[in-house]
Protein backbone atom coordinates (compact mmCIF):
# COMPACT_ATOMS: atom_id res chain seq x y z
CA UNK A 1 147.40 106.76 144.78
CA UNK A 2 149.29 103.87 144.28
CA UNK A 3 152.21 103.73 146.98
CA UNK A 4 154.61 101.66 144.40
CA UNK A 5 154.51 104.37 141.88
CA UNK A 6 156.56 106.49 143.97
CA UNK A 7 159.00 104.01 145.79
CA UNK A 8 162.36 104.61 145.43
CA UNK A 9 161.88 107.28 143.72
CA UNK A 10 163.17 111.29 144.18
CA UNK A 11 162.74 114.48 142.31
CA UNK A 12 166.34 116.31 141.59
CA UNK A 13 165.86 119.37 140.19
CA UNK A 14 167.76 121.10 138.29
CA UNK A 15 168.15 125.34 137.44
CA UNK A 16 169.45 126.23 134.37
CA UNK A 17 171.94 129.32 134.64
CA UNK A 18 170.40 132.06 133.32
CA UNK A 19 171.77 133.35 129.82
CA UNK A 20 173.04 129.96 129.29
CA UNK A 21 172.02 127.16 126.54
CA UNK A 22 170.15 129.81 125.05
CA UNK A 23 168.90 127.11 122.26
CA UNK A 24 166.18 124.64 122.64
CA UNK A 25 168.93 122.22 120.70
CA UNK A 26 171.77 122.96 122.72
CA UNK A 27 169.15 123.00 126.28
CA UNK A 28 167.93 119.32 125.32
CA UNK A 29 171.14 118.27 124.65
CA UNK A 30 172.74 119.74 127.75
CA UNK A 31 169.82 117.60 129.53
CA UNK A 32 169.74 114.58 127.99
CA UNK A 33 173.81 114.13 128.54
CA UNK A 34 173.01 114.68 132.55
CA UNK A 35 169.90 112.32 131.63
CA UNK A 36 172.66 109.71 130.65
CA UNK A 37 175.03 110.34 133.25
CA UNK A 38 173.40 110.21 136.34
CA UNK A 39 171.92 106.72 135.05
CA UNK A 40 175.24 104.99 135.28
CA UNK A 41 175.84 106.23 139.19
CA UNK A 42 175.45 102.60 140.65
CA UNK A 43 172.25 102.00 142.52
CA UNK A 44 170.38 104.56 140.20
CA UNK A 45 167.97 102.00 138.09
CA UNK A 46 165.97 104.30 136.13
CA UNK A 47 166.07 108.68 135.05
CA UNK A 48 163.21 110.43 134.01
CA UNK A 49 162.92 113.93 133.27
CA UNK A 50 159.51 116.01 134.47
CA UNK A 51 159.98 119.91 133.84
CA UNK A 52 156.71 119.98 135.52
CA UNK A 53 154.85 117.25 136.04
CA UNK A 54 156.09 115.80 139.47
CA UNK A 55 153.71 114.43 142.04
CA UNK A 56 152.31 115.14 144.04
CA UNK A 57 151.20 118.41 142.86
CA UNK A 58 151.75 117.48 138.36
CA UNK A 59 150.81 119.83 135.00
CA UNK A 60 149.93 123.27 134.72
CA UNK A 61 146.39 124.75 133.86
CA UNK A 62 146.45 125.61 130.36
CA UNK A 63 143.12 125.73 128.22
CA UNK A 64 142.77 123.35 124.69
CA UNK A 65 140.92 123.29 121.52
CA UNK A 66 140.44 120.05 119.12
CA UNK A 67 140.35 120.38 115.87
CA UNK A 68 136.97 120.01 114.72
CA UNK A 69 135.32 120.53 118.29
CA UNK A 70 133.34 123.71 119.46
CA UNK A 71 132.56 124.42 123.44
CA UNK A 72 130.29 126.93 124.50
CA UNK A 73 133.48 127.96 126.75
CA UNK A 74 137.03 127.23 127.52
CA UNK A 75 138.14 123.75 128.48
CA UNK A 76 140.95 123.47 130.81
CA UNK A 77 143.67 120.56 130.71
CA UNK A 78 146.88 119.74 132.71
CA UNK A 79 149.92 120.06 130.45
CA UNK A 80 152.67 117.93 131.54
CA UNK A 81 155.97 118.06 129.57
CA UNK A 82 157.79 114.85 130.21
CA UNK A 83 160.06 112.51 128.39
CA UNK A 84 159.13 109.33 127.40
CA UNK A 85 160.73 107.44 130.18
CA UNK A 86 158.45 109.27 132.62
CA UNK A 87 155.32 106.80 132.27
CA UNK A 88 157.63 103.59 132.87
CA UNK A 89 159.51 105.54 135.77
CA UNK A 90 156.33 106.54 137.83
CA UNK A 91 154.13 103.07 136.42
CA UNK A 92 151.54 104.40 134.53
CA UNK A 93 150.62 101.92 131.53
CA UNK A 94 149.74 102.35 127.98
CA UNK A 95 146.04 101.68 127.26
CA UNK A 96 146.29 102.77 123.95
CA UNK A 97 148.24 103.54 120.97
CA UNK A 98 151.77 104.51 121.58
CA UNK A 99 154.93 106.49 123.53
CA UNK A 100 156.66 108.94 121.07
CA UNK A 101 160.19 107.75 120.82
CA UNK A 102 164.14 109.18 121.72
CA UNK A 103 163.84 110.61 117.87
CA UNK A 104 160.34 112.33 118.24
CA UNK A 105 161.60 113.72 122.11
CA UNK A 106 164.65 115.55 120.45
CA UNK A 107 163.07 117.41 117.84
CA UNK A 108 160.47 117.99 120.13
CA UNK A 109 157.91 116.63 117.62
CA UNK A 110 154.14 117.63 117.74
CA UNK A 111 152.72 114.86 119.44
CA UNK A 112 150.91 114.33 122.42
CA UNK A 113 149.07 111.59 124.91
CA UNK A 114 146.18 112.13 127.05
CA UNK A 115 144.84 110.28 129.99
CA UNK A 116 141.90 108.77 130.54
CA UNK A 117 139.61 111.26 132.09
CA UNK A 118 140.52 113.65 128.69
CA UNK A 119 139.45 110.54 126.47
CA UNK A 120 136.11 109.29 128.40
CA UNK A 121 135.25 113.15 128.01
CA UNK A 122 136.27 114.67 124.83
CA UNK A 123 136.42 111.09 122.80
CA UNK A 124 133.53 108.88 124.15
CA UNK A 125 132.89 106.98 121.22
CA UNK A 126 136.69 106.40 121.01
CA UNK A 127 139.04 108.03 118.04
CA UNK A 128 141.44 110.17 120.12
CA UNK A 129 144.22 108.21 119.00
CA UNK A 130 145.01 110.59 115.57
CA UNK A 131 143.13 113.94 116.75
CA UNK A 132 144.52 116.72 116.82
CA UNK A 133 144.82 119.24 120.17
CA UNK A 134 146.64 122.81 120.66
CA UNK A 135 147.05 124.83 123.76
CA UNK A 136 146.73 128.46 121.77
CA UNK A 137 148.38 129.98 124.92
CA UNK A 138 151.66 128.15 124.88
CA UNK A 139 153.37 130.43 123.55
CA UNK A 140 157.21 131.58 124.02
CA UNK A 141 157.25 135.39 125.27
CA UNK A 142 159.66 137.68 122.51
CA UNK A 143 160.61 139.91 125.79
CA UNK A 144 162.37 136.78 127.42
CA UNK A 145 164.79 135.25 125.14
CA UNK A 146 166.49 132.19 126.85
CA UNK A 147 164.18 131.76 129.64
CA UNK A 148 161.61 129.97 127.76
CA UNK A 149 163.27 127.99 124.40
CA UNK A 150 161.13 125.62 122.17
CA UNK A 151 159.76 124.61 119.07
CA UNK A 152 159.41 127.61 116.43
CA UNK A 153 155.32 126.77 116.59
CA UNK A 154 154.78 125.63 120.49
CA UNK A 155 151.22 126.48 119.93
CA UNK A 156 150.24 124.23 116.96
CA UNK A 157 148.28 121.16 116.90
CA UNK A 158 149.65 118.02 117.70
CA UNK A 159 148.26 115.21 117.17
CA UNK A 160 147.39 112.43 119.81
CA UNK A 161 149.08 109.33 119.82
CA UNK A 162 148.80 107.50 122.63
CA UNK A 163 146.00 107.19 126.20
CA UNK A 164 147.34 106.25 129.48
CA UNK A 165 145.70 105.26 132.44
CA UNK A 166 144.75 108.21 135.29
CA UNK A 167 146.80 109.04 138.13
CA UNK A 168 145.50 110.96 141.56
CA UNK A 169 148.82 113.20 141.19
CA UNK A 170 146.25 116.11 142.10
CA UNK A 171 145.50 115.39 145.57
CA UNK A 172 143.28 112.05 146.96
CA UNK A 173 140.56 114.07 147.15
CA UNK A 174 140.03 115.55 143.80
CA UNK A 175 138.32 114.14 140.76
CA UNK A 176 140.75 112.74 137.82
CA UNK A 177 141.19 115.53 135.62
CA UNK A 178 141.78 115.57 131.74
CA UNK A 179 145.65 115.76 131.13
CA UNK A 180 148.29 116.10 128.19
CA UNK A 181 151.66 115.05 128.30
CA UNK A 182 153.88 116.58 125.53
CA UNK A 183 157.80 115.94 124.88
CA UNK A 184 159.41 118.35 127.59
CA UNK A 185 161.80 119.64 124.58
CA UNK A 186 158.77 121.52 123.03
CA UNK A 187 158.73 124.29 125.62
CA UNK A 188 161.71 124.05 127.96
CA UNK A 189 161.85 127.00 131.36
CA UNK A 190 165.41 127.52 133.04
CA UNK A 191 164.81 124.66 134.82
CA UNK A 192 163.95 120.93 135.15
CA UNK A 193 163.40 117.47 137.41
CA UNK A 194 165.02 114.73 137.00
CA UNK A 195 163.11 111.80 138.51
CA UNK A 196 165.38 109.33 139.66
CA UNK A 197 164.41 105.68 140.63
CA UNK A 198 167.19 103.56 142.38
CA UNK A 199 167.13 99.87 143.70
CA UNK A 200 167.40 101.22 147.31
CA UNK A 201 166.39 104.32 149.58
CA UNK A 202 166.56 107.19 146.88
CA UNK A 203 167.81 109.78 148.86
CA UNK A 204 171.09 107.69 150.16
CA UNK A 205 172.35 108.38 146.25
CA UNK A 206 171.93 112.06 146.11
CA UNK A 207 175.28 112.22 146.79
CA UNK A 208 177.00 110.13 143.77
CA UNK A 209 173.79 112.11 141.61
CA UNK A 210 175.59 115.06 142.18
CA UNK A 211 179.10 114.17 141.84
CA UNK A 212 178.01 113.15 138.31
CA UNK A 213 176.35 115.79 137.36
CA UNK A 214 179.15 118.00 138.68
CA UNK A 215 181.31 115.63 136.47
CA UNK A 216 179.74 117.23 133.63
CA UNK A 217 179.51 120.61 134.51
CA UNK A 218 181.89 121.90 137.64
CA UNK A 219 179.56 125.23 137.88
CA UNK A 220 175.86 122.92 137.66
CA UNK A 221 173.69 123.56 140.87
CA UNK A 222 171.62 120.97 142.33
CA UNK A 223 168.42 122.88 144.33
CA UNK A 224 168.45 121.74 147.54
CA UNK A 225 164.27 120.55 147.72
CA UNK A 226 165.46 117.27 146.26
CA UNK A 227 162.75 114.68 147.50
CA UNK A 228 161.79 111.40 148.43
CA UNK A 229 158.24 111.67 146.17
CA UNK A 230 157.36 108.83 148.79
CA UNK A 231 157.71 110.91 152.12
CA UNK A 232 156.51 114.00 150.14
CA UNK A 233 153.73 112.83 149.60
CA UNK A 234 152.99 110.76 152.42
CA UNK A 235 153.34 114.01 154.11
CA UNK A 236 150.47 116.25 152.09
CA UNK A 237 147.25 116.95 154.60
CA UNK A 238 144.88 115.27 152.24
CA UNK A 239 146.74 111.73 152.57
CA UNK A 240 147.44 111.92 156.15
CA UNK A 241 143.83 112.89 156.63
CA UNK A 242 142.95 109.80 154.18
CA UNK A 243 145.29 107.67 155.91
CA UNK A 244 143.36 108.58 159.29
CA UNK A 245 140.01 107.90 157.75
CA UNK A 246 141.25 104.46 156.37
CA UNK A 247 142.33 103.52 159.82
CA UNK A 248 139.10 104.60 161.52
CA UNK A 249 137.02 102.24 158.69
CA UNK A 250 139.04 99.34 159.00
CA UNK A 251 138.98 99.27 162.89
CA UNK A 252 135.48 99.99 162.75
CA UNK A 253 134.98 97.36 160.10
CA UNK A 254 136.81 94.78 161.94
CA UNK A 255 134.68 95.32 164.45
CA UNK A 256 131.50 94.82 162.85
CA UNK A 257 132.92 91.90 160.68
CA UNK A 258 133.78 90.32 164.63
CA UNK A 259 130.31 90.83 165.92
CA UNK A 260 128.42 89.55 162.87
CA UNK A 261 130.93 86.46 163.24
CA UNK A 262 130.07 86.00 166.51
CA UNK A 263 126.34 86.05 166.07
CA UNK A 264 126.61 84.17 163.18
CA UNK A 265 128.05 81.31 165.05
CA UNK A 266 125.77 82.10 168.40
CA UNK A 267 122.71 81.49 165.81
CA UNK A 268 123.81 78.33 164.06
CA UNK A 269 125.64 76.51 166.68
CA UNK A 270 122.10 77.40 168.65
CA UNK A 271 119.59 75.83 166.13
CA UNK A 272 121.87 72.86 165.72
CA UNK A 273 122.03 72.35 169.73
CA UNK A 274 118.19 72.36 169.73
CA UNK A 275 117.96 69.19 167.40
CA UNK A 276 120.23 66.73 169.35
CA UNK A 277 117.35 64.72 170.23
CA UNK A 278 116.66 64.47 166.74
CA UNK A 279 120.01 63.54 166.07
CA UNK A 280 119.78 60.99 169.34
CA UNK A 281 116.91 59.46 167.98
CA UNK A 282 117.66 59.22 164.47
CA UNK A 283 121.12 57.20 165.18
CA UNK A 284 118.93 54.50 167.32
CA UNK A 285 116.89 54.20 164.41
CA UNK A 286 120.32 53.38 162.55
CA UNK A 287 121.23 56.47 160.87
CA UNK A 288 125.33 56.66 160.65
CA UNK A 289 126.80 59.90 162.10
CA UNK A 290 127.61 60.92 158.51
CA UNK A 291 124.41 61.15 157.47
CA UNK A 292 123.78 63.03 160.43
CA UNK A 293 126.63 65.60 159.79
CA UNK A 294 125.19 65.61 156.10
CA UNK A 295 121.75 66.74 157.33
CA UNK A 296 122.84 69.80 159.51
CA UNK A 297 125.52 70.82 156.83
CA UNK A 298 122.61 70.76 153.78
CA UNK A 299 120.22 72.74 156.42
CA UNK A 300 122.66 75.17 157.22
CA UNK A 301 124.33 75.19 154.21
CA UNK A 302 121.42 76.10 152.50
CA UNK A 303 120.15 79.26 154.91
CA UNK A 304 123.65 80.58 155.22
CA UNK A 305 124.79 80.17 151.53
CA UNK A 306 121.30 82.56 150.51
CA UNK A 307 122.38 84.53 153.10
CA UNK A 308 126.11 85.21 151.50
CA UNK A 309 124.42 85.24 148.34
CA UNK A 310 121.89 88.23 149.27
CA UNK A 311 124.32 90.07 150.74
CA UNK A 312 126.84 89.61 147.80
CA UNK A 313 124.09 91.02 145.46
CA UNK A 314 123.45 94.11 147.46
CA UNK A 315 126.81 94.73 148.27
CA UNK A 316 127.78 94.70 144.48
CA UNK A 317 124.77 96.80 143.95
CA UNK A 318 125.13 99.09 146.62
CA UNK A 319 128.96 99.55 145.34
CA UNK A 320 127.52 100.43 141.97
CA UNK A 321 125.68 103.16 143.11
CA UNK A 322 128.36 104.65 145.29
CA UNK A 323 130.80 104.38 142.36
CA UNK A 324 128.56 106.99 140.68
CA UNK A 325 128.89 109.85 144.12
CA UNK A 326 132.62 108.57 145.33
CA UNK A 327 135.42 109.23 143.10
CA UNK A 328 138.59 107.50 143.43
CA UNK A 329 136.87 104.61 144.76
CA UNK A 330 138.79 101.47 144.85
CA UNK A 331 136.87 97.65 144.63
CA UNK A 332 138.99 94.55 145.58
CA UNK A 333 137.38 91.27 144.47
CA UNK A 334 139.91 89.22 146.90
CA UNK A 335 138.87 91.06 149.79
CA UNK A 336 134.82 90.24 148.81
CA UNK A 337 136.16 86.63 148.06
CA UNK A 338 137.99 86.32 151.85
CA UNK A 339 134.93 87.51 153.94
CA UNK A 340 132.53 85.38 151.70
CA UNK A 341 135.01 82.59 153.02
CA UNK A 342 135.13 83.78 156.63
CA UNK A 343 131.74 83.95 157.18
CA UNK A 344 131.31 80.32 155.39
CA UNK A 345 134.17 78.36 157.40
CA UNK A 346 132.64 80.56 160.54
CA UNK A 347 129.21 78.51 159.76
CA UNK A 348 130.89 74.98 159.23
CA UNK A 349 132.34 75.33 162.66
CA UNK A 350 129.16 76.52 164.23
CA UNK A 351 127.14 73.92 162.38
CA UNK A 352 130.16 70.97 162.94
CA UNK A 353 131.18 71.24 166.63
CA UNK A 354 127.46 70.93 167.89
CA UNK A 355 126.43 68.29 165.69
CA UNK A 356 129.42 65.91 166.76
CA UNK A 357 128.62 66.70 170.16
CA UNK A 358 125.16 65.34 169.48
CA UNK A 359 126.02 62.24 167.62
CA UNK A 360 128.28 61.62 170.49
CA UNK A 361 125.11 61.00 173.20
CA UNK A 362 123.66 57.52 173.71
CA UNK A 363 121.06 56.87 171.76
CA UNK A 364 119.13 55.25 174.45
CA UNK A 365 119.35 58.79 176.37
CA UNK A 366 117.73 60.76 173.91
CA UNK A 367 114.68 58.44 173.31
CA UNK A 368 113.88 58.49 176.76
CA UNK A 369 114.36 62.16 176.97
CA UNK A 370 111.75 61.94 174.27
């Protein structure tokens, strides 16, 4: 989970009186003029609005059909009902297609965009951009007027228009799952999240947040769970418990990295110790210490470089395979790059500091040694 998603960023949400803005035009209106109004409290660089899909815990369970598509049994998605300054707010990007605009969010337009784990599954040939998908179960109960408002068919198709990258909003430890994020004005509860984004600590402008929205509404309630999505979810067993394991490795794997530095340069500096007579003997036959230096870098040079290289190709390999049992692994090339690196300066030294201090010895010295 990337930690700069959720900087700076808190969840404010919001309860709708009940019996009030009984209208899915009048409720996405009420919202959108808080929306607007809590973005010009200074500090406050960014407003989203997530009815329900707020990390750390994001979507509902809801099962799908596509049009044209038969499963043996029910497929399950997460439904998340966002605006479309959610994906900018928490930094997911746009791999494909498009966002639905302000127009398309007010009428609460049939349109939809799925992540990445919904496209590699349902679409893997590509073409999900223009499909069609329908929750059949969204609908809005008769029995509850005003609780739930929407769109007179919240239960149609809509038709996909856009694939954004996954997010591990579900927990570390849990696979990616397929998820659809609809305009939040299709199917709106008594109540809603604003995610707010500021240019400082979030929480130190909860105060001004709710003098605004008070500004527009004297009797508006503000719950009081408002969070910093940062400590919230820093705080969730499964991260501290990652968080411990990611310690653990990279104590452990400093270790290891020390030790096979050490013997790496125990080993070389070794050999090249053992052939100072060599190196004696071949500067009172006139070789130059350059050509000296040149010798032991091109011998170790050569037995350390396959060595980097062998390792390199299993690693890579070995990383392939894992990808296949992990999920949610992560691969840095720059970290592969810097211990390629450390382990190659580590052999220059162990190569360089013996072999000046055998082209320093007399010449004459070594060839009577010999």
């Amino acid at each position: 989970m990337n930690r700069n998603r959720h900087r700076h960023l808190m969840s404010v949400p919001i309860p709708i009186h009940r019996h009030s803005l009984l209208t899915r035009e009048h409720r996405a209106a009420y919202i959108e003029t808080l929306r607007q109004k809590i973005a010009t409290v200074p500090g406050v660089s960014q407003v989203a609005i997530s009815a329900d899909a707020t990390p750390p815990d994001s979507g509902e369970s809801r099962p799908f059909e596509i049009r044209g598509s038969v499963f043996a049994q029910r497929q399950f998605l997460r439904a998340e009902f966002t605006d479309g300054e959610y994906f900018s707010a928490l930094h997911i990007p746009l791999l494909q297609g498009r966002l639905w605009d302000q127009a398309e969010n007010t009428r609460g337009a049939a349109v939809c965009i799925i992540n990445q784990a919904l496209a590699r599954r349902y679409f893997p040939n590509g073409g999900a951009i223009g499909s069609q998908i329908r929750m059949p179960e969204l609908e809005i109960p008769v029995t509850n007027p005003g609780e739930l408002v929407g769109v007179p068919d919240t239960a149609g198709w809509m038709q996909v228009i856009g694939v954004v990258s996954d997010t591990l909003d579900n927990g570390l430890d849990k696979p990616v799952l397929p998820a659809l994020y609809t305009p939040y004005t299709r199917f709106m509860w008594e109540f809603t999240q604003f995610l707010v984004r500021t240019d400082g600590p979030s929480l130190a402008t909860l105060h001004p947040i709710q003098l605004a929205i008070q500004s527009i509404n004297a009797d508006q309630q503000v719950e009081r769970n408002v969070r910093d999505l940062q400590q919230w979810i820093d705080n969730q067993p499964e991260v501290q418990q990652q968080r411990l394991f990611s310690i653990l490795f990279g104590l452990f794997s400093s270790l290891a990295l020390a030790l096979a530095l050490v013997g790496l340069y125990s080993v070389v500096s070794y050999s090249v110790a053992q052939r100072t007579n060599e190196f004696g003997i071949r500067m009172a036959l006139g070789a130059q210490r350059s050509h000296v230096l040149a010798i032991v870098s091109g011998s170790v040079g050569i037995t350390v470089g396959s060595g980097l290289a062998a390792g390199t190709v299993i690693f890579l390999t070995m990383h392939r395979l894992l990808m296949r049992v992990a999920e949610n692994s992560d691969f840095s090339p720059l970290i592969l790059m810097g211990v390629v690196a450390l382990f190659a300066l580590c052999a220059a030294l162990a190569c360089t500091i013996p072999a000046m201090r055998a082209t320093s010895i007399d010449p004459m010295n070594a060839l009577r040694t010999e």
